[in-house]
Protein backbone atom coordinates (compact mmCIF):
# COMPACT_ATOMS: atom_id res chain seq x y z
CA UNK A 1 121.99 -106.06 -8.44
CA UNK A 2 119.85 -106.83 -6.18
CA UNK A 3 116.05 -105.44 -7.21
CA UNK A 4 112.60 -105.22 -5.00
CA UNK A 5 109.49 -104.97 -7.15
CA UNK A 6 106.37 -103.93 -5.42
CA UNK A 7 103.31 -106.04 -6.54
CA UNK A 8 101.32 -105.82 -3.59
CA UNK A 9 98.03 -106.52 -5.39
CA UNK A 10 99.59 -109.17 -7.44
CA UNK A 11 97.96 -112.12 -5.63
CA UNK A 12 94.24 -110.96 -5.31
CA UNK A 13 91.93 -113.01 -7.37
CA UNK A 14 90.44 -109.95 -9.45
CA UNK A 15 93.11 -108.06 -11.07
CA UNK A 16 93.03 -105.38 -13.53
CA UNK A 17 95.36 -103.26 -15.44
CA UNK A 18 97.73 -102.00 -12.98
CA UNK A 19 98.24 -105.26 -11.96
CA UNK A 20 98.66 -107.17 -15.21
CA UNK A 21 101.66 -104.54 -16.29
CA UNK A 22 103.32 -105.49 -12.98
CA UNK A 23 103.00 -108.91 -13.09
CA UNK A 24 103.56 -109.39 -17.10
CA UNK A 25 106.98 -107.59 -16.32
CA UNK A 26 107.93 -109.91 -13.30
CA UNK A 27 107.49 -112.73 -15.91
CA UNK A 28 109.14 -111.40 -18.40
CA UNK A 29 111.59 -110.49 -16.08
CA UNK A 30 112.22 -113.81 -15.30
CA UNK A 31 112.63 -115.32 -18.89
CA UNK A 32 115.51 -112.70 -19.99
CA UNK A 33 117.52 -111.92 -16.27
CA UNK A 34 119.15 -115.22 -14.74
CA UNK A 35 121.32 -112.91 -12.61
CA UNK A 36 120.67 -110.14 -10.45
CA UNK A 37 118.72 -111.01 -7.56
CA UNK A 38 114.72 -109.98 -7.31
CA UNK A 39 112.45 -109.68 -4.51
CA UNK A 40 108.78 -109.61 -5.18
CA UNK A 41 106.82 -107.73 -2.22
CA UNK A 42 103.38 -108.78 -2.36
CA UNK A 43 100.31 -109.35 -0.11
CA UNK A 44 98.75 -112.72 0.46
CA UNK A 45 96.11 -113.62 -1.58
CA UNK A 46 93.94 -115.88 -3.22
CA UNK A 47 95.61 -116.10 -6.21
CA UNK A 48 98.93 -117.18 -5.11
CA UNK A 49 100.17 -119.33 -8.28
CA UNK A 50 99.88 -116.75 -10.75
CA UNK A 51 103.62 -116.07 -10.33
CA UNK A 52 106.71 -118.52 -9.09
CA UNK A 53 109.47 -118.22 -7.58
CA UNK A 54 112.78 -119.46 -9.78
CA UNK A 55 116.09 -119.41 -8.46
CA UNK A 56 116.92 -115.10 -8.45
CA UNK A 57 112.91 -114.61 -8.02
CA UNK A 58 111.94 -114.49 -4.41
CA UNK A 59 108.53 -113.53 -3.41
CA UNK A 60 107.97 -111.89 -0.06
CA UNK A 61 104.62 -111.73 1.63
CA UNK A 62 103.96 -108.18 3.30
CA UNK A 63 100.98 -108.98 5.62
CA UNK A 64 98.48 -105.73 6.39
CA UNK A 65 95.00 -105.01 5.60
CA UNK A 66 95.88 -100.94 5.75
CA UNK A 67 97.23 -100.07 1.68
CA UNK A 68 99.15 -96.95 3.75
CA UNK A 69 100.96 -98.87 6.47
CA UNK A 70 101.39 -101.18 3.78
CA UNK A 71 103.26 -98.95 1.48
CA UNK A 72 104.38 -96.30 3.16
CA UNK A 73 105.39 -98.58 6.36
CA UNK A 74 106.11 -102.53 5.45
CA UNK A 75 107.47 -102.14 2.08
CA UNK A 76 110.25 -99.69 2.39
CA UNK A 77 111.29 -101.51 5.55
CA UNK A 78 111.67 -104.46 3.78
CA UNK A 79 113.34 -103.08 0.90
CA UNK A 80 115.89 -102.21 3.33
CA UNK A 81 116.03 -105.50 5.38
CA UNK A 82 116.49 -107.28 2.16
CA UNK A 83 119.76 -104.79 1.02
CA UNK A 84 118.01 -103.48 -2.27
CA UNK A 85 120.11 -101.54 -4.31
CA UNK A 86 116.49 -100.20 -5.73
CA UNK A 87 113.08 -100.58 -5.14
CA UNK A 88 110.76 -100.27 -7.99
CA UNK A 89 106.95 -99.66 -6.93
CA UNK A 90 104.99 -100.55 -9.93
CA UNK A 91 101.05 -99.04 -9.20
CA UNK A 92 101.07 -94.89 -9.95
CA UNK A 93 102.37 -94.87 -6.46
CA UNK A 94 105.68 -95.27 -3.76
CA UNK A 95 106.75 -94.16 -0.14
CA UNK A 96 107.58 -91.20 0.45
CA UNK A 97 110.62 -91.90 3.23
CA UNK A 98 112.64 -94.82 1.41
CA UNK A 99 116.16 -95.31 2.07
CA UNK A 100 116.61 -97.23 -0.83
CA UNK A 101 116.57 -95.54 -4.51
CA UNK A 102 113.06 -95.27 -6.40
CA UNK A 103 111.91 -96.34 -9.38
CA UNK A 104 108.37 -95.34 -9.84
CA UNK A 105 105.69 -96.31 -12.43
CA UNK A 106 103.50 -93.57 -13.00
CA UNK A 107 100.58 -94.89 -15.48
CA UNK A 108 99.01 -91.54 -15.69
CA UNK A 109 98.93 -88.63 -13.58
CA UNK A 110 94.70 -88.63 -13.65
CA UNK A 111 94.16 -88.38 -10.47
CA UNK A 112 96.18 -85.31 -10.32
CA UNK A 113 94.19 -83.29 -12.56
CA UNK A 114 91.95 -80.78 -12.40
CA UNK A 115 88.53 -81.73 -10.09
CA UNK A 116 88.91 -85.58 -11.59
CA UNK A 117 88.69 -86.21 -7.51
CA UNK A 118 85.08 -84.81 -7.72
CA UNK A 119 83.48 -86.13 -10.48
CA UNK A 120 80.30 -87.95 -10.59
CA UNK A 121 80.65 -91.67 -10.83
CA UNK A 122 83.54 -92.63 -8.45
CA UNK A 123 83.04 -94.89 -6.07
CA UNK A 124 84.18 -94.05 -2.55
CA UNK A 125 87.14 -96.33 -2.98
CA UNK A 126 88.03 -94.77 -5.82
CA UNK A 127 87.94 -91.17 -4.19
CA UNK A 128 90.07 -91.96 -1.66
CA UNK A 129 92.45 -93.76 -3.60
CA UNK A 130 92.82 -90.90 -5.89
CA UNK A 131 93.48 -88.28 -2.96
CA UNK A 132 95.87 -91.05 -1.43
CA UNK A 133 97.89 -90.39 -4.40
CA UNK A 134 97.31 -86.66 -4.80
CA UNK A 135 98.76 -86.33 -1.25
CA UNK A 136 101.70 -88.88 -1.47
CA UNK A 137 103.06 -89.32 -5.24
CA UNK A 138 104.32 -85.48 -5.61
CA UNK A 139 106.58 -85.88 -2.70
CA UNK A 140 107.26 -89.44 -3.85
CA UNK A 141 108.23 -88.68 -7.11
CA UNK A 142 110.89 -86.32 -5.44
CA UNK A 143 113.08 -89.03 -4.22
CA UNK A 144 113.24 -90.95 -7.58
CA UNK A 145 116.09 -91.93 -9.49
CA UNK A 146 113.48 -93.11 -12.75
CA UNK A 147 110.34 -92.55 -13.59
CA UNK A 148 108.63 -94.92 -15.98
CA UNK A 149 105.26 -94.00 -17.81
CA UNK A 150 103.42 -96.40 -20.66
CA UNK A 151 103.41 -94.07 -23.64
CA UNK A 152 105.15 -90.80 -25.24
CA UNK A 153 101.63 -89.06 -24.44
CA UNK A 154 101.61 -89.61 -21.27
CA UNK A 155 105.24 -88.72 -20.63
CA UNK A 156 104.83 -85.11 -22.23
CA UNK A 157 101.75 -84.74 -19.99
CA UNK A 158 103.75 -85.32 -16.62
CA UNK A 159 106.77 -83.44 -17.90
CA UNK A 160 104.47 -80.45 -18.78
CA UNK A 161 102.25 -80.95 -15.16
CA UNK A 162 105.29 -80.83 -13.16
CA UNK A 163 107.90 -78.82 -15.56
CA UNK A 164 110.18 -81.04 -15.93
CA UNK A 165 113.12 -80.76 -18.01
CA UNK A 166 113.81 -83.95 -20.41
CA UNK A 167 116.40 -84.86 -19.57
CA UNK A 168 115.97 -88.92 -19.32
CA UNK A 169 114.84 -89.02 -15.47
CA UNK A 170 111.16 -89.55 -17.08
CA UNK A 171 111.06 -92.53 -19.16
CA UNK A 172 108.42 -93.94 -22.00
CA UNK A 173 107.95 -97.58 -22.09
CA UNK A 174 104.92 -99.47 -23.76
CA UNK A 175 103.02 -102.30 -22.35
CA UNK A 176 102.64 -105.25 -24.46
CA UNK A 177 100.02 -107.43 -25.46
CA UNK A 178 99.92 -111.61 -24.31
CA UNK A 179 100.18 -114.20 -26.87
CA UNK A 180 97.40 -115.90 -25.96
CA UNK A 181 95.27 -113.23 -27.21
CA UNK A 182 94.94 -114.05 -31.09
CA UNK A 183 91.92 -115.75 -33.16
CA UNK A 184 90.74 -118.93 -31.80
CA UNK A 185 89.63 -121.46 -34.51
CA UNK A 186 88.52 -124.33 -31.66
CA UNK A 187 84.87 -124.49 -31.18
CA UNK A 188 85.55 -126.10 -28.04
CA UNK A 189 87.36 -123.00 -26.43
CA UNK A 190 84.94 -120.44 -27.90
CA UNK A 191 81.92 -122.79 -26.94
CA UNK A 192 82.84 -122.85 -23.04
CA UNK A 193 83.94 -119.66 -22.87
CA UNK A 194 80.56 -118.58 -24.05
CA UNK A 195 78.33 -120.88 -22.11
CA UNK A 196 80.44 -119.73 -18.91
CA UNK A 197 79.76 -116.50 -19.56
CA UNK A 198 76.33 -116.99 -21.34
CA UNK A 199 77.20 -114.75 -24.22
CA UNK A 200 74.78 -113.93 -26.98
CA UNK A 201 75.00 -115.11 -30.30
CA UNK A 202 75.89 -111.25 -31.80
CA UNK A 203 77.43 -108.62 -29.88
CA UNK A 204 79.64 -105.44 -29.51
CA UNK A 205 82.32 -105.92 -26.76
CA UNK A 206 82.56 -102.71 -24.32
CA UNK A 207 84.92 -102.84 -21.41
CA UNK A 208 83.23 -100.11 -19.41
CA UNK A 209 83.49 -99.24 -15.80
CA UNK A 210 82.10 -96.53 -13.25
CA UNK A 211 85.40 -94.45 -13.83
CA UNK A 212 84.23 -91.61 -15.74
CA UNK A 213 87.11 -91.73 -17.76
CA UNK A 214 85.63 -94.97 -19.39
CA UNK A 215 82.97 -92.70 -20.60
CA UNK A 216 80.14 -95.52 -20.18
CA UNK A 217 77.18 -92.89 -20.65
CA UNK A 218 78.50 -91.83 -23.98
CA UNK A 219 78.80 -95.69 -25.25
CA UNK A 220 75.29 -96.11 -24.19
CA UNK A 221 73.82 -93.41 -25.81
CA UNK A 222 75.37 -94.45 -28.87
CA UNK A 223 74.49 -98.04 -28.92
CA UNK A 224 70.53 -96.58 -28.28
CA UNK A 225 70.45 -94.66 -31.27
CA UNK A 226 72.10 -97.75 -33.06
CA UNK A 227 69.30 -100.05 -31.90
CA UNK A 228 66.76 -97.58 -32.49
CA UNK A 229 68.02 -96.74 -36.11
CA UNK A 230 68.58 -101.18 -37.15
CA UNK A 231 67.28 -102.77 -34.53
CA UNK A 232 68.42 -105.23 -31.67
CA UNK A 233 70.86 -106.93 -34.16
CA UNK A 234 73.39 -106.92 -31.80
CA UNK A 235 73.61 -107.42 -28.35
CA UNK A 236 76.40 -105.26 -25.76
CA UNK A 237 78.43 -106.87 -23.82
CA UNK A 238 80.04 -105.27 -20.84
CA UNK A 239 82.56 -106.70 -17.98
CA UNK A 240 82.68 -106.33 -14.56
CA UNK A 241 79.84 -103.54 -13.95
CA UNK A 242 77.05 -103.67 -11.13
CA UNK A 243 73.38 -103.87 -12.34
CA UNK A 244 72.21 -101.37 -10.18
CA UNK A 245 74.91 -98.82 -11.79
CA UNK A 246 73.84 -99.29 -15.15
CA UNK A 247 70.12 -99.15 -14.25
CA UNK A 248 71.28 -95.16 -13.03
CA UNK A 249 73.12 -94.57 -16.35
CA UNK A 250 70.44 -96.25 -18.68
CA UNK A 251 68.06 -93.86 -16.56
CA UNK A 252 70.12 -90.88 -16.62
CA UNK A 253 69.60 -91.05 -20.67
CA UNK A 254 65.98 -92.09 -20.77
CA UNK A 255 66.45 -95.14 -22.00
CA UNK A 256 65.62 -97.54 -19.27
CA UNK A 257 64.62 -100.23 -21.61
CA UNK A 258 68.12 -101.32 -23.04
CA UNK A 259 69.16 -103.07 -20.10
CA UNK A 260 67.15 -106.01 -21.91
CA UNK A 261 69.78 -105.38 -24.92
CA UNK A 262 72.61 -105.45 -22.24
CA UNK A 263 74.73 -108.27 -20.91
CA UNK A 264 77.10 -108.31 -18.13
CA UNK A 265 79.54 -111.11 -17.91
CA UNK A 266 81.02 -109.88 -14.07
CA UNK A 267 84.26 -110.12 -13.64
CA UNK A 268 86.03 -112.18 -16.29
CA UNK A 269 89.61 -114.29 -16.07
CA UNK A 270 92.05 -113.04 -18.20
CA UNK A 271 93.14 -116.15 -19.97
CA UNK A 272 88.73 -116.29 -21.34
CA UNK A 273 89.35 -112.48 -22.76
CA UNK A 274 90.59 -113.70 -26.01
CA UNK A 275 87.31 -115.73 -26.63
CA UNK A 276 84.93 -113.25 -25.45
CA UNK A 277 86.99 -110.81 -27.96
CA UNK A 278 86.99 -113.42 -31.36
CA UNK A 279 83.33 -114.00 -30.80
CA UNK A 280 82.33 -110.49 -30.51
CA UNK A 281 81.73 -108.13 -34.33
CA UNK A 282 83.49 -104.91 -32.78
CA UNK A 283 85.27 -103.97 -29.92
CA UNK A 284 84.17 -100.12 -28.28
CA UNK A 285 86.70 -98.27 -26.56
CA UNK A 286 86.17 -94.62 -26.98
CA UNK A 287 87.42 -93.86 -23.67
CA UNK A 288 88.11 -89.86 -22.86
CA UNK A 289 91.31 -90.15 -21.49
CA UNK A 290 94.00 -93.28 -21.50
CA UNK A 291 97.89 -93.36 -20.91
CA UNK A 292 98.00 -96.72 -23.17
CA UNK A 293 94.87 -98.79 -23.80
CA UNK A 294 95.94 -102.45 -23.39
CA UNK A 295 92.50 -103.74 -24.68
CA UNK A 296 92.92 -102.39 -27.93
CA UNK A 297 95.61 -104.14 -28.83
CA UNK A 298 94.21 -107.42 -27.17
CA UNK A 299 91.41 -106.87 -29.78
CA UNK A 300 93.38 -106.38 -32.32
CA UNK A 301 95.57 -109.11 -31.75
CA UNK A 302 92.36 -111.62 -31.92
CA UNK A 303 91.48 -110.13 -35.32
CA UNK A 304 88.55 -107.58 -34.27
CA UNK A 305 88.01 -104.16 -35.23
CA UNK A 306 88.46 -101.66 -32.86
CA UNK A 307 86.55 -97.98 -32.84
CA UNK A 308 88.15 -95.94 -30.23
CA UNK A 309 88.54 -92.17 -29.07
CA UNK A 310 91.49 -89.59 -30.94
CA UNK A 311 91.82 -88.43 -28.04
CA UNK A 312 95.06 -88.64 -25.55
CA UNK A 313 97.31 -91.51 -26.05
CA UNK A 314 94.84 -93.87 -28.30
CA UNK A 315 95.68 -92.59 -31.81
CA UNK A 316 99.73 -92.99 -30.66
CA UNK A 317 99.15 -96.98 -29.56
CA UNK A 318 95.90 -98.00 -32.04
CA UNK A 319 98.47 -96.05 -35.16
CA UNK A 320 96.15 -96.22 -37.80
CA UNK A 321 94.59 -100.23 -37.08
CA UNK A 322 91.61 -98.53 -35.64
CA UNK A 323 88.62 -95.90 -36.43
CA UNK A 324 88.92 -93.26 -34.12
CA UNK A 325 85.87 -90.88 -33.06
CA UNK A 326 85.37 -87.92 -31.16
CA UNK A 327 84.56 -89.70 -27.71
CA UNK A 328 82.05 -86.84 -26.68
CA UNK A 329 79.70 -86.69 -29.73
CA UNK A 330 77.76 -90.14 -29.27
CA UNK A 331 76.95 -89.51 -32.87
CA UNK A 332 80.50 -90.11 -34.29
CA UNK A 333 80.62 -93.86 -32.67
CA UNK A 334 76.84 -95.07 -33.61
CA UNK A 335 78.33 -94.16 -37.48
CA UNK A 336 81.60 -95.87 -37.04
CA UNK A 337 79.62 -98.67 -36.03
CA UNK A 338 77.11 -98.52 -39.04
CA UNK A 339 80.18 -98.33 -41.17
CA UNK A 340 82.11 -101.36 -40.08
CA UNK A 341 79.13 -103.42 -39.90
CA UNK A 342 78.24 -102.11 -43.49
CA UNK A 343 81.70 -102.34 -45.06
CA UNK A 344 83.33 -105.69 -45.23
CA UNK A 345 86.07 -104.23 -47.02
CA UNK A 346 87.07 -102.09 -44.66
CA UNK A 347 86.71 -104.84 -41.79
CA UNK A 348 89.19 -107.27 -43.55
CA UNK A 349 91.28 -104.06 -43.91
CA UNK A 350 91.34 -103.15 -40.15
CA UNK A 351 91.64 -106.77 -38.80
CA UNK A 352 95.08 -107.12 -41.40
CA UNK A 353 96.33 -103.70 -39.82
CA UNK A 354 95.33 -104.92 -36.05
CA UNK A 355 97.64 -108.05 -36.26
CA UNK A 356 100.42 -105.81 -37.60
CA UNK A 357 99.75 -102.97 -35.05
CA UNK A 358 99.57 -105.59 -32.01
CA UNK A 359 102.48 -107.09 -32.92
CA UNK A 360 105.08 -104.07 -32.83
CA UNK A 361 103.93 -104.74 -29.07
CA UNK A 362 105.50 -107.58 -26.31
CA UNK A 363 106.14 -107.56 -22.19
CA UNK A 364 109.51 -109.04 -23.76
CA UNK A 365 110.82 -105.52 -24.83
CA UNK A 366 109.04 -104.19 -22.13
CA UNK A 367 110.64 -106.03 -19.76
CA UNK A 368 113.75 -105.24 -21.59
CA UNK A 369 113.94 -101.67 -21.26
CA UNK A 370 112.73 -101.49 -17.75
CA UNK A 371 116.16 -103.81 -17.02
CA UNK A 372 118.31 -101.30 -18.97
CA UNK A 373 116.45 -98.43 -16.55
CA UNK A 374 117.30 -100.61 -13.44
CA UNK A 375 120.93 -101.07 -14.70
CA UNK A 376 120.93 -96.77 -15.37
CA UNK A 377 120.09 -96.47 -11.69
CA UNK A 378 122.65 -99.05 -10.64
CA UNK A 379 125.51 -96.85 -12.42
CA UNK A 380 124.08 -93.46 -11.08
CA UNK A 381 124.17 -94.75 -7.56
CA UNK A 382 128.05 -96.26 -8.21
């Protein structure tokens, strides 16, 4: 076979979820398939030695600052150029003319839902990414031989959006979870990683974002009534989010004075995550809506306790290695917290159930059963 992988974002120096999956796969793609033949479309970037050619990898560099042209334009031409027997575009998105057979990853179907293109707290960017896809992934999705999604949840929730039959077109396939997220016992690592970052000494980890489905506002009211009901004992830390944003939330719920119990890190490099989680007490992820929820099990695998939402796909991945909460009632997390911190019984108990939990997970069986879809594709089209 010869396979073309879409990872156009896979060389920029900041990437996030969408991006990990894809290029976790290529890797793993790499370790267990020494013969078909791949070709990795990307754009340049700075980050150009996170992935390597070997001898049936080939990356190809797709040069245009326009995502549309880009996609709709560059990639299937080269898919064609290069005599792909399938193209698989890896990002909740795909042409929609392609002369070569599609296999899409759809994460989640979010952005197709009711108003989510309206709600308060997307960026700009994020608006028009999300009616990008509301105008080009229905008819894209059309054309494809296989659709992959993350988790069973998510699955049932495109088959029901777009009644589907099941009848194997739409596929389930879980991410996995890095091995170099586990507990770190060298003071050195955990030292840097701190001063790099300048964590505090005690803190709950939060990986918020302006996406509403993150549900920030809800986390921070929450972690108020925590501080107001035992004090500053620990500190929140959050990734990646703007000061000025949080300023509006913190505002929004009258509590303007927490960004002193706040910390934001910026953007952080994968390969520190595992310190930042082993040196935090809890990890918060109450999120109101997820297809998968990588960070849980990154948490998990470094031995914290998680508290996310029971909500959507989190009870299905977390099983039952985390406390789950009702992610609208505020109340429900500031307890879960008070309990964990409270009950070092049940800490030891949801750290032992974490490592088990993360470990049912790998980008090796991912990577796996994504092959076995390529090869089901291969057959149809013979």
């Amino acid at each position: 076979m010869r396979i073309g992988i879409e990872g156009q974002r896979l060389f920029r120096k900041k990437k996030h979820g969408m991006d990990m999956v894809a290029l976790e796969l290529i890797r793993n793609l790499q370790i267990i398939d020494k013969k078909n033949e791949y070709f990795i479309f990307v754009k340049p970037g700075e980050d150009e030695a996170c992935l390597e050619e070997t001898p049936n990898f080939k990356i190809i560099k797709l040069e245009s600052n326009a995502y549309p042209y880009w996609e709709q334009v560059l990639l299937p031409n080269a898919a064609k150029k290069y005599c792909c027997d399938l193209l698989h575009c890896t990002s909740n998105t795909a042409p929609v003319c392609c002369s070569v057979p599609l296999v899409i990853t759809l994460h989640d179907i979010i952005f197709l839902e009711s108003l989510s293109l309206f709600k308060s707290g997307f960026s700009n960017y994020q608006r028009f990414g999300n009616l990008y896809r509301r105008l080009i992934v229905p008819s894209a999705l059309k054309h494809s031989k296989k659709i992959i999604t993350v988790s069973e949840f998510e699955k049932e929730r495109i088959r029901l959006f777009f009644n589907w039959p099941d009848d194997g077109h739409l596929n389930a396939v879980y991410n996995g979870v890095n091995d170099y997220f586990r507990p770190i016992y060298d003071d050195n690592i955990l030292s840097g990683v701190k001063k790099k970052y300048q964590l505090p000494d005690s803190y709950f980890f939060f990986l918020g974002n302006t996406d509403p489905k993150k549900n920030t506002k809800n986390v921070l009211i929450a972690y108020a009534d925590y501080i107001k009901k035992n004090g500053p004992t620990h500190k929140l830390v959050m990734l990646d989010y703007e000061h000025e944003a949080l300023m509006k939330l913190l505002n929004d719920i009258n509590a303007p004075e927490l960004i002193n119990q706040i910390h934001l890190t910026g953007y952080v490099v994968n390969t520190d995550l595992p310190a930042i989680y082993n040196q935090s007490d809890l990890f918060l992820y109450p999120s109101l809506r997820e297809s998968f929820g990588i960070p849980m099990l990154e948490a998990m695998a470094c031995g914290i306790p998680v508290i996310t939402s029971n909500t959507s796909s989190m009870p299905e991945v977390s099983g039952n290695a985390a406390i789950l909460v009702d992610p609208y009632k505020p109340e429900e997390l500031t307890f879960a917290i008070e309990h964990l911190l409270s009950d070092q019984k049940l800490r030891m108990k949801q750290r032992d159930a974490g490592f088990k939990q993360a470990a049912q997970f790998s980008w090796l069986k991912m990577a796996d059963r994504v092959l076995e879809i390529y090869k089901d594709v291969l057959n149809e089209k013979s």
